[in-house]
C-alpha atoms as a PDB file:
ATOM      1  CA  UNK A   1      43.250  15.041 -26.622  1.00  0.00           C
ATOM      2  CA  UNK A   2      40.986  13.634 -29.594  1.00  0.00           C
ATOM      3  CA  UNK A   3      41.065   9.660 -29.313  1.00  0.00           C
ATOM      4  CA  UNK A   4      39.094   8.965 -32.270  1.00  0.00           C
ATOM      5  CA  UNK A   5      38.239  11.223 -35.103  1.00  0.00           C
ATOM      6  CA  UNK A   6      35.444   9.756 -38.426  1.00  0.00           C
ATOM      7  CA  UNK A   7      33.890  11.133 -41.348  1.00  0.00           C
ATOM      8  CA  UNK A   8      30.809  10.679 -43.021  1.00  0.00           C
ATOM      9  CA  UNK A   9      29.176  11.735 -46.064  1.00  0.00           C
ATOM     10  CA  UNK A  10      25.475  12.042 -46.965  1.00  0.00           C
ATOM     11  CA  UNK A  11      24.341  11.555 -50.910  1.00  0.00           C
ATOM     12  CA  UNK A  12      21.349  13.159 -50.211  1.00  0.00           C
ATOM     13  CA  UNK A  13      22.381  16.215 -49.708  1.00  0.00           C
ATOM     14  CA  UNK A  14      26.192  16.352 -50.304  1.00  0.00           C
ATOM     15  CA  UNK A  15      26.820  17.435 -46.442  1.00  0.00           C
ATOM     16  CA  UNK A  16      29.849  15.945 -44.788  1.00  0.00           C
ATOM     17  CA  UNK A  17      31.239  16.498 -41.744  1.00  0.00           C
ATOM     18  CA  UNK A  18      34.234  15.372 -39.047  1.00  0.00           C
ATOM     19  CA  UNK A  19      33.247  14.406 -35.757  1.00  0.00           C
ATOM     20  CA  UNK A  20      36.187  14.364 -32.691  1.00  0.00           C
ATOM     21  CA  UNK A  21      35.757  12.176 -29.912  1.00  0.00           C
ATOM     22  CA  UNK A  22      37.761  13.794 -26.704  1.00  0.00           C
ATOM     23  CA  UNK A  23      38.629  12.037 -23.524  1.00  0.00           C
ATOM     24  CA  UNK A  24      35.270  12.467 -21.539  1.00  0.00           C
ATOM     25  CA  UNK A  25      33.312  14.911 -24.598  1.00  0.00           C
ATOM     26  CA  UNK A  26      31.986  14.517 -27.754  1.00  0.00           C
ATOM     27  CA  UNK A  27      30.587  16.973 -30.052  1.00  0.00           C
ATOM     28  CA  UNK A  28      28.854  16.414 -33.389  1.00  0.00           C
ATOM     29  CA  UNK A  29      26.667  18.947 -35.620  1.00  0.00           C
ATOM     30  CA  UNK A  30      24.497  17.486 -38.256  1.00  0.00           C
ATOM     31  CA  UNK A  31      21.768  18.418 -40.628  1.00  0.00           C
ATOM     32  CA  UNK A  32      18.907  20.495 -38.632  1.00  0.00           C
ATOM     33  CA  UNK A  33      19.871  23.991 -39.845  1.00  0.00           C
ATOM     34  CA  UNK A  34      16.458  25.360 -39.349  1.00  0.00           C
ATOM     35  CA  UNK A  35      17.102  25.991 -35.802  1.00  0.00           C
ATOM     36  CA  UNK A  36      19.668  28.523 -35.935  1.00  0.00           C
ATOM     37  CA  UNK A  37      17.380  31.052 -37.846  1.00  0.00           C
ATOM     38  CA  UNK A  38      16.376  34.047 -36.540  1.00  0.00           C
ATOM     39  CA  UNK A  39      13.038  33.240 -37.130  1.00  0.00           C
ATOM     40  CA  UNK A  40      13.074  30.033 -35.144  1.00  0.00           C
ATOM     41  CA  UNK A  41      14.778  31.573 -32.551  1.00  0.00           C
ATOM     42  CA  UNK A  42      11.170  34.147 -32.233  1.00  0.00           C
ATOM     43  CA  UNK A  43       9.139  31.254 -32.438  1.00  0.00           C
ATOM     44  CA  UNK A  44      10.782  29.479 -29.576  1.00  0.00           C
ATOM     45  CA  UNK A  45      10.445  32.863 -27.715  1.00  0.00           C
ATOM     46  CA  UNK A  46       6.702  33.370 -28.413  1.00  0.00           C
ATOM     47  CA  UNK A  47       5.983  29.732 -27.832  1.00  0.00           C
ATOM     48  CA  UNK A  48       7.584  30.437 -24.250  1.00  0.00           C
ATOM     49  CA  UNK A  49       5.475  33.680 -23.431  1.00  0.00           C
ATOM     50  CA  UNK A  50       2.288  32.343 -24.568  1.00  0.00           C
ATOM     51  CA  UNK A  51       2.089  34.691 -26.812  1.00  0.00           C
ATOM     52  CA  UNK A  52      -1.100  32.871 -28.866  1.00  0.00           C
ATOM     53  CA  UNK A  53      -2.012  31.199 -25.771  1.00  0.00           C
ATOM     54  CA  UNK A  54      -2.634  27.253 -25.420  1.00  0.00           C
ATOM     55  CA  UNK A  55      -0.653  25.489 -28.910  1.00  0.00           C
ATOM     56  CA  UNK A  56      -3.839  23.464 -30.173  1.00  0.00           C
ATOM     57  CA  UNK A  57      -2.880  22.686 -33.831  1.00  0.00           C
ATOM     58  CA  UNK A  58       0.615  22.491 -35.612  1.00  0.00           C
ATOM     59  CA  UNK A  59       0.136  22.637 -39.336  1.00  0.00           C
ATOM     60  CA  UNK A  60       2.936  21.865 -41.812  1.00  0.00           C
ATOM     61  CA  UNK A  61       3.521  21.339 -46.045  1.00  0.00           C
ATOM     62  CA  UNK A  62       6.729  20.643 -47.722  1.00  0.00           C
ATOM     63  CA  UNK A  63       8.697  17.978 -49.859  1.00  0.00           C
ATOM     64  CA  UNK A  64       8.557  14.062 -49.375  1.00  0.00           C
ATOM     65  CA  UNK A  65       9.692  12.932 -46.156  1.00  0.00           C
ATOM     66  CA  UNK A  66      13.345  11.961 -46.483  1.00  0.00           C
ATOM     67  CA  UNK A  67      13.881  15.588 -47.767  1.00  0.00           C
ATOM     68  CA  UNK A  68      11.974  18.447 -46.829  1.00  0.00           C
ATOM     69  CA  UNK A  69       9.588  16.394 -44.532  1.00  0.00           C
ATOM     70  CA  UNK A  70      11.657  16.111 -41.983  1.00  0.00           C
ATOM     71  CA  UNK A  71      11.982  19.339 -41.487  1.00  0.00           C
ATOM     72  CA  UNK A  72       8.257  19.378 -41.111  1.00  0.00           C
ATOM     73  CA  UNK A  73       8.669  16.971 -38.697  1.00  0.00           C
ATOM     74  CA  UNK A  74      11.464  18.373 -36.688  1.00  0.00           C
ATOM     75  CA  UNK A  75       9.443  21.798 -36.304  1.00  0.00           C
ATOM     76  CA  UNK A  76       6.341  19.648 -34.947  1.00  0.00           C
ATOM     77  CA  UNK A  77       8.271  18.466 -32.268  1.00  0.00           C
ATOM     78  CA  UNK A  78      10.269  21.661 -31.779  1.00  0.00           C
ATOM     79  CA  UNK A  79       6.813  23.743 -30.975  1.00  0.00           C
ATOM     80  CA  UNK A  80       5.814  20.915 -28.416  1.00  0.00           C
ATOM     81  CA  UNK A  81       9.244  21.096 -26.698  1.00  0.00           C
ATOM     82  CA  UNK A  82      10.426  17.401 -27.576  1.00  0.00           C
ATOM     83  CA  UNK A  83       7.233  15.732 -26.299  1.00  0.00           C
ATOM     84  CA  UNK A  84       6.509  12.333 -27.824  1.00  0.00           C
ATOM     85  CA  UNK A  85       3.170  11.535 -29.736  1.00  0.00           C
ATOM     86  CA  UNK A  86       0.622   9.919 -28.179  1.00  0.00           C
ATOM     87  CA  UNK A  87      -1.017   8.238 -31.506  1.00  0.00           C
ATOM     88  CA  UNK A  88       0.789   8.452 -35.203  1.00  0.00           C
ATOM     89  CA  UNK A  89      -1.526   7.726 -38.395  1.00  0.00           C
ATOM     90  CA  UNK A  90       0.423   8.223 -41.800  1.00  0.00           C
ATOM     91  CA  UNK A  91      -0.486   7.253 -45.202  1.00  0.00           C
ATOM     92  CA  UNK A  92       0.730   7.883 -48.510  1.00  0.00           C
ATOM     93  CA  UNK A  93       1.318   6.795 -52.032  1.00  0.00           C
ATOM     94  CA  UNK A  94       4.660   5.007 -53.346  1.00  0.00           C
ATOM     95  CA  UNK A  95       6.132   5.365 -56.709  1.00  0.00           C
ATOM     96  CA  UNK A  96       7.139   2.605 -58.645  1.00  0.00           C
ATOM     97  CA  UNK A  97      10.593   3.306 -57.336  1.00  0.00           C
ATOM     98  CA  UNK A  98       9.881   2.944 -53.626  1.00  0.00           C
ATOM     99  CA  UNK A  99      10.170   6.388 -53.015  1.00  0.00           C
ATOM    100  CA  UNK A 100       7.279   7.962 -51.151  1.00  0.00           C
ATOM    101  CA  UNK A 101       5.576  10.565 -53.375  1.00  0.00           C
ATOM    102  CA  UNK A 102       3.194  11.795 -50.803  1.00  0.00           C
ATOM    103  CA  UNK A 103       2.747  11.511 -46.963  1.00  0.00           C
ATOM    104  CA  UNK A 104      -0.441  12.678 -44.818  1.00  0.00           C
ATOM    105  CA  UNK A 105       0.671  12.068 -41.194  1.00  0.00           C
ATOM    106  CA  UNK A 106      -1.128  13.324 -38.367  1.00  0.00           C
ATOM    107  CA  UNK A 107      -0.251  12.977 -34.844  1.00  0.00           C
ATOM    108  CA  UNK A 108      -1.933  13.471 -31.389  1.00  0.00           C
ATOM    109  CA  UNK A 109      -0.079  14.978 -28.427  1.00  0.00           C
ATOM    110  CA  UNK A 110      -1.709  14.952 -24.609  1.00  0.00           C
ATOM    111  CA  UNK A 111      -3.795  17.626 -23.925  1.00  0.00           C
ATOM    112  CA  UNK A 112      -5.793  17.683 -27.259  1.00  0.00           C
ATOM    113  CA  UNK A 113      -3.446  19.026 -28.957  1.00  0.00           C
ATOM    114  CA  UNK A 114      -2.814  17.897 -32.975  1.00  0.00           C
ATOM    115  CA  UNK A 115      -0.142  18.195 -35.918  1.00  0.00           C
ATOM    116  CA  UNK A 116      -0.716  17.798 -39.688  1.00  0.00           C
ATOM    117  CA  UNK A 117       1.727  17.152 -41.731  1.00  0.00           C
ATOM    118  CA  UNK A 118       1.691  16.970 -45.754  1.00  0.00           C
ATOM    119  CA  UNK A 119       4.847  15.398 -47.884  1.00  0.00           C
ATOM    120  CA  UNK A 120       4.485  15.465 -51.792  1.00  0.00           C
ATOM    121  CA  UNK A 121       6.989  15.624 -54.504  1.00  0.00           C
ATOM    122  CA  UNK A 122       4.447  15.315 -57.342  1.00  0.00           C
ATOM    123  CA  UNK A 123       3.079  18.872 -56.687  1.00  0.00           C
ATOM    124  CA  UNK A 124       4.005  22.238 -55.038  1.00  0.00           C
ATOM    125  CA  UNK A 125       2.549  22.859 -51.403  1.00  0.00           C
ATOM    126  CA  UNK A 126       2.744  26.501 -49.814  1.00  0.00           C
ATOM    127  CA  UNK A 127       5.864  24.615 -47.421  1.00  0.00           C
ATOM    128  CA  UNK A 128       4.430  27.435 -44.677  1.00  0.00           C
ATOM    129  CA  UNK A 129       4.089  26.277 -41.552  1.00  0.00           C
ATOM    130  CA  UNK A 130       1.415  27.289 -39.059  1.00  0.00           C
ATOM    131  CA  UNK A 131       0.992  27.019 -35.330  1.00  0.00           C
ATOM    132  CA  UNK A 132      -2.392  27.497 -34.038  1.00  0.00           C
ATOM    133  CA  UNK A 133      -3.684  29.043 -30.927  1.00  0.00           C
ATOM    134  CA  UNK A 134      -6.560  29.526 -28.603  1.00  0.00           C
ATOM    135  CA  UNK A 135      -4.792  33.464 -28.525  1.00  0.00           C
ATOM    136  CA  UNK A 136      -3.711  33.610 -31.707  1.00  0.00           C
ATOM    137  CA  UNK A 137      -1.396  32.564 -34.970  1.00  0.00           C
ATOM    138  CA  UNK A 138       2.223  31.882 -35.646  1.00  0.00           C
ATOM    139  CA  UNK A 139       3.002  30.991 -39.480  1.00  0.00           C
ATOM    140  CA  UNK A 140       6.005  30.638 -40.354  1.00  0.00           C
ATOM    141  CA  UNK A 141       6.140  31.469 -44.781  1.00  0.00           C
ATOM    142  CA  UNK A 142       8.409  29.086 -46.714  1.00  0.00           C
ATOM    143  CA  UNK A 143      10.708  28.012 -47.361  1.00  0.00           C
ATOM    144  CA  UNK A 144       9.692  26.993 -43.731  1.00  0.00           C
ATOM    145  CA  UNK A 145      12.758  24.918 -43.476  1.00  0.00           C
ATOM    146  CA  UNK A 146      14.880  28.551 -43.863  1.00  0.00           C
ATOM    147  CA  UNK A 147      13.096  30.769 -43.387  1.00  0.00           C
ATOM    148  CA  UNK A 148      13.162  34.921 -43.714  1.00  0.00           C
ATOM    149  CA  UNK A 149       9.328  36.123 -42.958  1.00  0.00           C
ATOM    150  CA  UNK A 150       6.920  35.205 -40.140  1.00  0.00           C
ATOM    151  CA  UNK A 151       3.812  36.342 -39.467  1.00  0.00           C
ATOM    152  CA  UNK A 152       2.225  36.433 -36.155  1.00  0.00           C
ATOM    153  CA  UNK A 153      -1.827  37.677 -35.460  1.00  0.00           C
ATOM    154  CA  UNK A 154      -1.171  38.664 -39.741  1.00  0.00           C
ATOM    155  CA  UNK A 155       1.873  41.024 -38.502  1.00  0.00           C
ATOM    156  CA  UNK A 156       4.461  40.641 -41.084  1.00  0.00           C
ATOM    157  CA  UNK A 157       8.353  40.816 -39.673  1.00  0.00           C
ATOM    158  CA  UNK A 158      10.850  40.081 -41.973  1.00  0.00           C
ATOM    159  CA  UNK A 159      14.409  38.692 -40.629  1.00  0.00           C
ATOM    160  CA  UNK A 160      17.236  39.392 -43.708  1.00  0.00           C
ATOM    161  CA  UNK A 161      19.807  37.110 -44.646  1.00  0.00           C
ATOM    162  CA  UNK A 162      23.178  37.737 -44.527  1.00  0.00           C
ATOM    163  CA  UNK A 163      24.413  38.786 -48.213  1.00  0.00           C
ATOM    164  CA  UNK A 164      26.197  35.845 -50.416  1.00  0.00           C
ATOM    165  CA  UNK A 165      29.761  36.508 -51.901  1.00  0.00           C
ATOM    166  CA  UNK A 166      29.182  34.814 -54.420  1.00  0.00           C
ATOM    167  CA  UNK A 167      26.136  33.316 -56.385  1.00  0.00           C
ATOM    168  CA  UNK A 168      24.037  30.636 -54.589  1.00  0.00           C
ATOM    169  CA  UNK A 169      22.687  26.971 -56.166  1.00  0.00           C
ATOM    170  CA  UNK A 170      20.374  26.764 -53.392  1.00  0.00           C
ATOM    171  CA  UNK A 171      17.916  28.788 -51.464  1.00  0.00           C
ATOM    172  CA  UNK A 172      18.842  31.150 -48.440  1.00  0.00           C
ATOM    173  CA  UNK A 173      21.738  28.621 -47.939  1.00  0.00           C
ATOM    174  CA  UNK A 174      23.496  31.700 -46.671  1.00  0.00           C
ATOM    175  CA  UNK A 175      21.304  30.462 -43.914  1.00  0.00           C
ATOM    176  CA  UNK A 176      24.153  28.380 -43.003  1.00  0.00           C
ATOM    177  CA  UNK A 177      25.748  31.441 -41.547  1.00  0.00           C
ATOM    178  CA  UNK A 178      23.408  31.225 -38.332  1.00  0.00           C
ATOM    179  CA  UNK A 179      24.471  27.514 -37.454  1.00  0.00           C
ATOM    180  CA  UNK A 180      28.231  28.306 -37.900  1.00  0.00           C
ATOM    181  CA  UNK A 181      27.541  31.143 -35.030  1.00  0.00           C
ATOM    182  CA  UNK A 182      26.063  28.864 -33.059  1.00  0.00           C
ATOM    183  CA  UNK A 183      28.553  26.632 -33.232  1.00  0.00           C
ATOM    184  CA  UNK A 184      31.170  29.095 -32.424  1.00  0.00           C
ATOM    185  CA  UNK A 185      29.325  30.158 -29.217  1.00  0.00           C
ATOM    186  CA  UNK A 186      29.213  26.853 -27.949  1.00  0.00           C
ATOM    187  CA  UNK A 187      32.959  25.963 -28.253  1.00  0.00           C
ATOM    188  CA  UNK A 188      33.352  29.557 -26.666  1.00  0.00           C
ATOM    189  CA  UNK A 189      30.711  28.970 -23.429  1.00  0.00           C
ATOM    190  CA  UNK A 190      32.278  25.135 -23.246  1.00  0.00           C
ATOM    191  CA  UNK A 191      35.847  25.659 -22.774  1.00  0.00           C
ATOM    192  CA  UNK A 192      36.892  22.825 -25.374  1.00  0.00           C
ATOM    193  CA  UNK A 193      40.394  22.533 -26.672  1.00  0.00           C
ATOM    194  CA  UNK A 194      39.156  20.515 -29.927  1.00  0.00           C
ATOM    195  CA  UNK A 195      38.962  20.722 -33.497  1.00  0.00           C
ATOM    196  CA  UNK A 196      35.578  20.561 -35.326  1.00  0.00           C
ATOM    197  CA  UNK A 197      34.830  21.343 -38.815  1.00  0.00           C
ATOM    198  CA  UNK A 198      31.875  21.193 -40.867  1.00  0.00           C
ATOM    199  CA  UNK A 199      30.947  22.130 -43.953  1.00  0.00           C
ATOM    200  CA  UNK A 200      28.086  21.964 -46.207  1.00  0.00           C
ATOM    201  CA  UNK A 201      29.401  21.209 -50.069  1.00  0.00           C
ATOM    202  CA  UNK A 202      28.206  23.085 -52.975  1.00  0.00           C
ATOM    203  CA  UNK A 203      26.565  25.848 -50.776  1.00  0.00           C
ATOM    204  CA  UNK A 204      27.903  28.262 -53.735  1.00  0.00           C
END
């Protein structure tokens, strides 16, 4: 039995969703789309073999931070399995706005280990993302926030979308497809008798 059902809507990036509050659960599924890609889901696997040895550098480009930076950021902490930062420098430049038009962050994790991070609007960046090993390479080609290509030790595999009905306004946003799966899996594996929709707005 739901006991409380609310709604919210993002301006940013015209996502909206319902989220239904049972008894003694509560599900809710927001934003981070990235991780449902196929090509995340490799990453995570060759991150858990070892497959370029010891992570030593993380190495990310994309959009300023409220939009495709956190994606940058998100993938950082994916690749070093949730850990928390030991030291965070950032700086960047404002416009007259108060919007941030460029972000350098860089953060140190135990072990030696680093992450770079670049956020501008005012210019393109490759928005790849790279993880560096004492073994070996893992780059991830943009859009690295959906991504289709990945490249590990400069072997190319390519991981096709699913094809749109109908004509898209953004990119690979049949993406979208992948999160909606997972979704469905987990109301399968959990045994819920809910209701939860979401829905990204003006996907097509």
């Amino acid at each position: 039995k739901a006991t409380h059902i609310r709604s919210k809507t993002s301006k940013n990036d015209g996502s909206w969703y319902f989220m239904v509050k049972l008894e003694v659960q509560m599900f809710s599924s927001v934003a981070i789309w990235s991780r449902c890609f196929p090509v995340y889901a490799e990453v995570r696997r060759l991150l858990a073999e070892e497959a370029v040895g010891d992570v030593k550098l993380v190495k990310l480009g994309g959009g300023a931070l409220l939009d495709i930076g956190v994606y940058c950021l998100q993938f950082v902490l994916m690749v070093f399995n949730g850990e928390r930062p030991e030291s965070i420098q950032a700086t960047g430049v404002l416009l007259d706005s108060g919007v941030d038009e460029s972000v350098v962050v860089t953060m140190k994790f135990s072990r030696k280990r680093m992450a770079l991070c670049a956020f501008l609007i005012a210019a393109r960046l490759p928005n790849d993302a790279v993880i560096a090993g004492t073994k070996g390479s893992i780059k991830v080609l943009g859009p690295m926030h959906c991504p289709t290509k990945l490249l590990v030790n400069d072997k190319e595999t390519e991981y096709p979308l699913p094809e749109p009905c109908l004509p898209l306004n953004f990119t690979n946003s049949t993406g979208l497809h992948y999160e909606t799966e997972e979704v469905s899996t987990f109301w399968k594996m959990s045994g819920w008798l809910c209701c939860i929709f979401a829905f990204i707005s003006n996907v097509f």
